[in-house]
Structure formats: C-alpha cells, structure tokens
N, C-alpha and C. Protein backbone atom coordinates (compact mmCIF):
# COMPACT_ATOMS: atom_id res chain seq x y z
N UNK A 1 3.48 -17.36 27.26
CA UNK A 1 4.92 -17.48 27.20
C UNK A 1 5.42 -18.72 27.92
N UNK A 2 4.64 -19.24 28.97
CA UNK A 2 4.96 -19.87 29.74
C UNK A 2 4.62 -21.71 28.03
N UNK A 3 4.20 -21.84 27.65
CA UNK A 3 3.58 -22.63 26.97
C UNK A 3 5.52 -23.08 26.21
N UNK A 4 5.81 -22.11 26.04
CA UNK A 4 7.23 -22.70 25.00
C UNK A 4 7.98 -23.72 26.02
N UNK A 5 7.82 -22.84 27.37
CA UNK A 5 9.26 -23.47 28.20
C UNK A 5 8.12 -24.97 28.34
N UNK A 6 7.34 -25.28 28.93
CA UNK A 6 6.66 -26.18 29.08
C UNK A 6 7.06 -27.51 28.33
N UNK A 7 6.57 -27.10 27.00
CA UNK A 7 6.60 -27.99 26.04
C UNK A 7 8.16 -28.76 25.59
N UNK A 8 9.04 -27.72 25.77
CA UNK A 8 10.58 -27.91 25.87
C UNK A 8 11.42 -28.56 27.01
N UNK A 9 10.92 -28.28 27.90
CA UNK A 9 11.49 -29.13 29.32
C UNK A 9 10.79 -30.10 29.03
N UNK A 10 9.10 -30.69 29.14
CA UNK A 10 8.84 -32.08 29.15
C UNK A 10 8.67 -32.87 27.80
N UNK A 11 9.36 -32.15 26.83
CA UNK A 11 8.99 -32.58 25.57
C UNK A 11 8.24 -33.37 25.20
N UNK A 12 6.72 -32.60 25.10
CA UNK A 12 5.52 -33.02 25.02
C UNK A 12 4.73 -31.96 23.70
N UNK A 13 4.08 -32.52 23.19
CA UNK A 13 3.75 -32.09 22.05
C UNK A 13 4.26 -31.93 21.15
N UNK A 14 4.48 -31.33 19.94
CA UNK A 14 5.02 -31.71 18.57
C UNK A 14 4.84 -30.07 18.31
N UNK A 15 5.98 -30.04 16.99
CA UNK A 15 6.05 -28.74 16.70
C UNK A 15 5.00 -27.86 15.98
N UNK A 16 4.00 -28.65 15.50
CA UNK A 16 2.62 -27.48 15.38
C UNK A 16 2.05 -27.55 16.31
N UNK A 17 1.78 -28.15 17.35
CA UNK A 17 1.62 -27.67 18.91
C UNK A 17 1.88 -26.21 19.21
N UNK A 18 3.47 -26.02 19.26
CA UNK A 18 4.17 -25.54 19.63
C UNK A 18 3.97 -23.79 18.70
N UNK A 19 3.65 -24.63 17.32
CA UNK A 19 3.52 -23.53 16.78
C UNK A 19 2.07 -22.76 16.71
N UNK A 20 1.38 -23.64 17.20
CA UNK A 20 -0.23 -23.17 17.56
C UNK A 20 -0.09 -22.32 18.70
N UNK A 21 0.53 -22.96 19.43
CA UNK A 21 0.20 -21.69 20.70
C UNK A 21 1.29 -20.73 21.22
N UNK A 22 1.88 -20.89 19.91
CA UNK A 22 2.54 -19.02 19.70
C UNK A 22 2.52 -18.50 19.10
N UNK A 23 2.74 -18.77 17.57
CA UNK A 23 2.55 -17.65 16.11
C UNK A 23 1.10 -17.17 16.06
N UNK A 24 0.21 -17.73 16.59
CA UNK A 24 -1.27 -17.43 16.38
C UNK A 24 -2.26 -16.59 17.02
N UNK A 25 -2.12 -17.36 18.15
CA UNK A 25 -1.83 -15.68 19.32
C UNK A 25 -1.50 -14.94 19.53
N UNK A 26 0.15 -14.90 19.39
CA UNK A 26 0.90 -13.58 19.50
C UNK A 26 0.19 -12.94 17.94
N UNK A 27 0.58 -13.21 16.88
CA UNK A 27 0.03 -12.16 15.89
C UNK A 27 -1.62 -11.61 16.19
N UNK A 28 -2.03 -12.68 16.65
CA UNK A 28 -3.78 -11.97 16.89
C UNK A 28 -3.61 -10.81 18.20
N UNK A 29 -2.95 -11.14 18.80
CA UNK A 29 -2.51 -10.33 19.78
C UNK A 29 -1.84 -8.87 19.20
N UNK A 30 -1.01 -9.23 18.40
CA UNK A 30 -0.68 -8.16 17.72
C UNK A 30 -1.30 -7.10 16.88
N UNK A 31 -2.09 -7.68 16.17
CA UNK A 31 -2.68 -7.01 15.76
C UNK A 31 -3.96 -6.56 16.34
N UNK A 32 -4.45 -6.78 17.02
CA UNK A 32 -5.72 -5.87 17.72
C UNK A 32 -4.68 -5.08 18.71
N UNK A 33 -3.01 -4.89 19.29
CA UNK A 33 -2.62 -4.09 19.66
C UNK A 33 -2.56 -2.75 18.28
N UNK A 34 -1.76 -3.26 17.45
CA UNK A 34 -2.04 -2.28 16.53
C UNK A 34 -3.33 -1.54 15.61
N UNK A 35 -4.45 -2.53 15.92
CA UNK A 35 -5.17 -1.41 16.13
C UNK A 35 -6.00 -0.47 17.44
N UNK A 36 -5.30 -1.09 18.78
CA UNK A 36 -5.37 -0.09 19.50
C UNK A 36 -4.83 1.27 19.23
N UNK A 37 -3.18 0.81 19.19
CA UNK A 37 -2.67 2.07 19.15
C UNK A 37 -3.60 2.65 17.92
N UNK A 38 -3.73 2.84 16.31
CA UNK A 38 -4.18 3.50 15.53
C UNK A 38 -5.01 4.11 16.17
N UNK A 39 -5.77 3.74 17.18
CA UNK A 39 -7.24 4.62 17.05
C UNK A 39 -6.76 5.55 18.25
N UNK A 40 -5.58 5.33 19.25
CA UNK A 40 -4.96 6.54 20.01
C UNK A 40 -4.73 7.52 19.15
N UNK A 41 -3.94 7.51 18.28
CA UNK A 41 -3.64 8.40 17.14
C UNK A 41 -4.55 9.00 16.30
N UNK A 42 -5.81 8.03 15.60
CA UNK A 42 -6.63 8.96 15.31
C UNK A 42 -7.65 9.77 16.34
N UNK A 43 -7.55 9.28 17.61
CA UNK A 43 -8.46 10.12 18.63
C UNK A 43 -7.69 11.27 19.02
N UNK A 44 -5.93 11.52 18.66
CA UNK A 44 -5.47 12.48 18.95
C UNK A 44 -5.34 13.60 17.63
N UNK A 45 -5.57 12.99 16.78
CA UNK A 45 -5.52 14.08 15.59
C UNK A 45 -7.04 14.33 15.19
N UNK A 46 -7.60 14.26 15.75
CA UNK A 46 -9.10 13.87 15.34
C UNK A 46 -9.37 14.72 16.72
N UNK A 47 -8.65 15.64 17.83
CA UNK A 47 -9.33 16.23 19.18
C UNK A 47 -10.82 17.36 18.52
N UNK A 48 -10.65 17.91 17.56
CA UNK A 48 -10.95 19.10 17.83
C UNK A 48 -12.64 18.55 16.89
N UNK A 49 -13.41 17.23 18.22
CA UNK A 49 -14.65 16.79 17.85
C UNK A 49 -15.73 18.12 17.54
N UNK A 50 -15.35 19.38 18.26
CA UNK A 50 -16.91 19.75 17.56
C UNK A 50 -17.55 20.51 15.98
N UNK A 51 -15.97 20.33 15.68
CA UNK A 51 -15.85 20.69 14.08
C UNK A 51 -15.90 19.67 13.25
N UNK A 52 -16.12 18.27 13.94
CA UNK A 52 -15.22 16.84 13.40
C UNK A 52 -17.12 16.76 12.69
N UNK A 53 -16.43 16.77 11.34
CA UNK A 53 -17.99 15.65 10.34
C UNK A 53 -16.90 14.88 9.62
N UNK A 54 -17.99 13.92 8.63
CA UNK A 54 -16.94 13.47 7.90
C UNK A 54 -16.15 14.18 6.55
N UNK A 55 -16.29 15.24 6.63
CA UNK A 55 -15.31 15.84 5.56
C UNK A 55 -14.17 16.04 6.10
N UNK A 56 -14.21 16.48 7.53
CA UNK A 56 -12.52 16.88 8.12
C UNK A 56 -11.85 15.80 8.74
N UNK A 57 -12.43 14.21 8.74
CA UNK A 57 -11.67 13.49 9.59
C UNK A 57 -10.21 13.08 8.88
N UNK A 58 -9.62 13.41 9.61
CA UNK A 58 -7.80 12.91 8.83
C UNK A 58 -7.53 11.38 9.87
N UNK A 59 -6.90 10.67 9.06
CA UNK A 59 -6.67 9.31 9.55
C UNK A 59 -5.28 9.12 9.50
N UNK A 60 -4.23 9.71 9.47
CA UNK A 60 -2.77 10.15 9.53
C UNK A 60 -2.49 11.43 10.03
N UNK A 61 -3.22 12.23 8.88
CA UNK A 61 -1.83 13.42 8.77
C UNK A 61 -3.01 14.34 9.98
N UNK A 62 -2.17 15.49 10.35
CA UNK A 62 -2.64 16.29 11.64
C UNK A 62 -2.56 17.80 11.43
N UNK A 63 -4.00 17.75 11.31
CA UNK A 63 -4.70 18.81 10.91
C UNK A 63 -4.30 20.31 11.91
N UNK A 64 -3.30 20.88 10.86
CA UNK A 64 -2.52 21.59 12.18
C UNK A 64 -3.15 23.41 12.92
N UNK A 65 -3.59 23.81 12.01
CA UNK A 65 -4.48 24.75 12.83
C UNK A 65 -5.64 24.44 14.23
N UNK A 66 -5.90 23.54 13.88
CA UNK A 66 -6.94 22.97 14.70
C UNK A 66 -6.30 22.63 16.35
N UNK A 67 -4.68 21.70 15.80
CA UNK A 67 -3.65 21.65 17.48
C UNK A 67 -3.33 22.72 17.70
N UNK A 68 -3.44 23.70 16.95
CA UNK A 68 -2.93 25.39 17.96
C UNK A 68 -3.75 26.28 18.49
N UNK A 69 -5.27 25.61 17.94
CA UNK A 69 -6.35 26.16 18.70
C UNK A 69 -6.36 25.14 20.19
N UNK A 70 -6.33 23.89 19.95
CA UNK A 70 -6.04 23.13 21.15
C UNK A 70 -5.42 23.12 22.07
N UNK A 71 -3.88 23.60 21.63
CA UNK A 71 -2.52 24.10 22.89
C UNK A 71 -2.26 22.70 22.72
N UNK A 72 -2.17 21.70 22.07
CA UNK A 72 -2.12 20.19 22.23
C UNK A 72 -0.33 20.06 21.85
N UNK A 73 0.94 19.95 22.72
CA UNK A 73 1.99 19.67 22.47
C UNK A 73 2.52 18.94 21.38
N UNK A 74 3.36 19.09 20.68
CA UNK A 74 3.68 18.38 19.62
C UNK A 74 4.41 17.25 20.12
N UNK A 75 4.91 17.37 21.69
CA UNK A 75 5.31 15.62 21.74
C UNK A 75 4.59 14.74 21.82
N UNK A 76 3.42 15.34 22.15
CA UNK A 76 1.85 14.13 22.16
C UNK A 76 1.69 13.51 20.96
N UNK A 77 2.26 14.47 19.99
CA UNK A 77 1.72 13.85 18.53
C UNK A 77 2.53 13.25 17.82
N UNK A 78 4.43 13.76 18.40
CA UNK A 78 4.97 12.49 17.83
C UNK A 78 5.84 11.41 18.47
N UNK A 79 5.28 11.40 20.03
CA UNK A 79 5.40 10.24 20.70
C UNK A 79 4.16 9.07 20.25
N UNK A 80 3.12 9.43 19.89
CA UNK A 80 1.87 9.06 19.59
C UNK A 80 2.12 7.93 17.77
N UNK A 81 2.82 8.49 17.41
CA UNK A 81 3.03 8.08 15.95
C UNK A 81 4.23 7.37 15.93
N UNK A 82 5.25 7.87 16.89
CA UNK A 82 6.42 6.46 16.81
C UNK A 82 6.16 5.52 17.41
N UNK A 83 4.84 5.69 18.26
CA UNK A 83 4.31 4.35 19.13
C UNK A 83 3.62 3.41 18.29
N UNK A 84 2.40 4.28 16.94
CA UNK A 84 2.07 3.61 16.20
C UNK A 84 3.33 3.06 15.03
N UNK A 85 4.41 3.71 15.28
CA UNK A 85 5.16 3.04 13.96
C UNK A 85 6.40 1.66 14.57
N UNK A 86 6.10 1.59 15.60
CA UNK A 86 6.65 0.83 16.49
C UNK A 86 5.66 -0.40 15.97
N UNK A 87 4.56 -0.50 16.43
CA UNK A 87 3.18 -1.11 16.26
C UNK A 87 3.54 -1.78 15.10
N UNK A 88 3.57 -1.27 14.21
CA UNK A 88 3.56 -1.38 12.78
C UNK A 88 4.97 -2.11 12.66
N UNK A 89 5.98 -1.89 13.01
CA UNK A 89 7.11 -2.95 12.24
C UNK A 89 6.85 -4.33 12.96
N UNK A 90 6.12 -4.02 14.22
CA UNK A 90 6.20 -5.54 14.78
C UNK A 90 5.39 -6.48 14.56
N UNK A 91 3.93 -5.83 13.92
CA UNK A 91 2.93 -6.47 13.32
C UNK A 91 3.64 -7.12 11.57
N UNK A 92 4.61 -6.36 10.90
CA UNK A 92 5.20 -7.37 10.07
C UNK A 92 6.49 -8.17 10.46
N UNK A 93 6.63 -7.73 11.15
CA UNK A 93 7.77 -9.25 11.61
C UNK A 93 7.27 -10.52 12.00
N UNK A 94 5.81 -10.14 12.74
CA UNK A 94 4.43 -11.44 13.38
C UNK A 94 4.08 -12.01 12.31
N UNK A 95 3.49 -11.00 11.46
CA UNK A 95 3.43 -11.62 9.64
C UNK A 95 3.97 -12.62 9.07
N UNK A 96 5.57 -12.09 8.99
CA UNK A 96 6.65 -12.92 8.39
C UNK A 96 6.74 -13.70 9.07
N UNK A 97 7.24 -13.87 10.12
CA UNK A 97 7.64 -15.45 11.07
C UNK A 97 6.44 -16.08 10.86
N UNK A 98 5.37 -16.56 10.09
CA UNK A 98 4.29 -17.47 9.80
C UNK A 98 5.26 -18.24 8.42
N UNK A 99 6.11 -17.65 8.12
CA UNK A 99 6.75 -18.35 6.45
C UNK A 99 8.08 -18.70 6.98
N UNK A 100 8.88 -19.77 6.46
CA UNK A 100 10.37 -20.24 6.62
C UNK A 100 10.79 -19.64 5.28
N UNK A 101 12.09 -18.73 5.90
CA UNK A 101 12.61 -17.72 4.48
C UNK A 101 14.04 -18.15 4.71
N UNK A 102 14.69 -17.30 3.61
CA UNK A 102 16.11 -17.51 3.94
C UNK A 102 16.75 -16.91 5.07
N UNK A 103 17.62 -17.27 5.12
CA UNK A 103 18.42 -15.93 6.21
C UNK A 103 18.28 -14.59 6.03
N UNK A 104 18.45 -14.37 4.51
CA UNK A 104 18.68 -12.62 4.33
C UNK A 104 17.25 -12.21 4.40
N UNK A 105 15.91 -13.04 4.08
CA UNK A 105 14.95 -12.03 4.07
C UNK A 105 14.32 -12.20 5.47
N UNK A 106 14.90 -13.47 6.29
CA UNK A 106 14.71 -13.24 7.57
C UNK A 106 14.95 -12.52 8.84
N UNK A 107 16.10 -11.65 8.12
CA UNK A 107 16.97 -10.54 8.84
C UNK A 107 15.89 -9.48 8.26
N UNK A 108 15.78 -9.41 7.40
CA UNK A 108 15.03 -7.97 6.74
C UNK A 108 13.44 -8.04 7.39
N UNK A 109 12.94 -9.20 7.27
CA UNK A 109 11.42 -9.11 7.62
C UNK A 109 11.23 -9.52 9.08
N UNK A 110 11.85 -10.04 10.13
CA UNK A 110 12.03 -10.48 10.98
C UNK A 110 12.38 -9.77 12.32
N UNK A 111 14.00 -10.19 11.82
CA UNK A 111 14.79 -8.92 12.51
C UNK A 111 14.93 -7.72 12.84
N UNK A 112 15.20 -7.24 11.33
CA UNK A 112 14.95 -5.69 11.32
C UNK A 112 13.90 -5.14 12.07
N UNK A 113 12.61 -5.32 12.01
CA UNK A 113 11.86 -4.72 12.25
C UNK A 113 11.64 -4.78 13.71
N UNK A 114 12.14 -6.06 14.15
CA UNK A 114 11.77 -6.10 15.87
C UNK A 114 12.79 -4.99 16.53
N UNK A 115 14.10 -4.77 15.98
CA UNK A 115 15.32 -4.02 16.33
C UNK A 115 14.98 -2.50 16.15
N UNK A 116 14.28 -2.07 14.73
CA UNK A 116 13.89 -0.64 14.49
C UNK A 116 12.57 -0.31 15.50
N UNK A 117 11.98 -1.43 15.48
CA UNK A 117 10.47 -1.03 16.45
C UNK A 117 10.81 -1.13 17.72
N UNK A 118 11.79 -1.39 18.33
CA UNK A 118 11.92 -1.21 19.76
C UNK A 118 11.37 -2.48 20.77
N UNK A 119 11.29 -3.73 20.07
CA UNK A 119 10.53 -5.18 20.97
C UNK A 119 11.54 -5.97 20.30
C-alpha cells in the first residue's frame, strides 16, 4: 500500500509501474484469500469426517442431518458463507479493475461489489 503513496509524492515511475505493483498483487492476493475462505466453508460443511468418502462430500450446500448430529450452530454456517460471499464479490471487482469500462459498468463491476461485500 505503501508503493502508491511513494510513487505519487516523488513522481517516480510511470503508470504501469504503478499498475504492476497493485492490480497484480492485490488480485493474486485476492484470490488465494478466496480460496482460503472456500476451504473454511468446505471444512465446515464437510465436519462430520468419519462418514466423509467421496460420495458424501458437498462443496456448498450443508448436509443437514449430519450438523444436528454435530450440535454445530447455524451461525457458524452462515457467518461462514457471507464471509465466503464477501470473498467472492471482491475477487470480481479485482477482476474488473484489470479493464477500463465505462462508468455504468464500472459502478456495477467495481463498485457494487466492493459496497455489497463489505471492503
């Protein structure tokens, strides 16, 4: 973060500089966050390992007999999923800001999503 102000106070380097050492990182950054979070989520819907082969693994949806044998709270599971859906709008807004769009689809792909995802 420190790299923007840098380059702007001593105006030094040029704007793919500038754009190297932020759109590229932050999205790589982003996305190995989002797939952190995913695999919180599938390690939480996925608890009940000693039944787990691969016929029962669910990779979303939450296999719900299995959390009431667990006692596993349902805010675990959907604090857990607005965290991944948080994840998820901000990994396409990182997306989009790689393209110069108009205004309106820069509000929609951009904006929006940093405002609905909570960053």
């Amino acid at each position: 973060f420190l790299w923007i102000d840098l380059i702007r106070t001593y105006a030094i380097g040029t704007p793919e500089l500038l754009y190297e050492l932020t759109k590229v990182p932050n999205l790589v950054g982003g996305t190995f966050f989002l797939g952190g979070i995913y695999l919180v989520c599938f390690e939480l819907i996925n608890r009940d390992s000693e039944k787990l082969n691969h016929k029962n693994i669910h990779y979303l949806g939450v296999h719900t007999e299995a959390v009431a044998d667990l006692r596993i709270e349902k805010a675990s599971y959907v604090g857990s999923f607005m965290y991944l859906i948080g994840a998820v709008l901000y990994t396409i807004s990182q997306v989009a800001a790689f393209w110069h769009s108009a205004p309106l689809w820069h509000n929609r792909l951009i904006d929006g999503p940093l405002i609905l995802g909570g960053f």
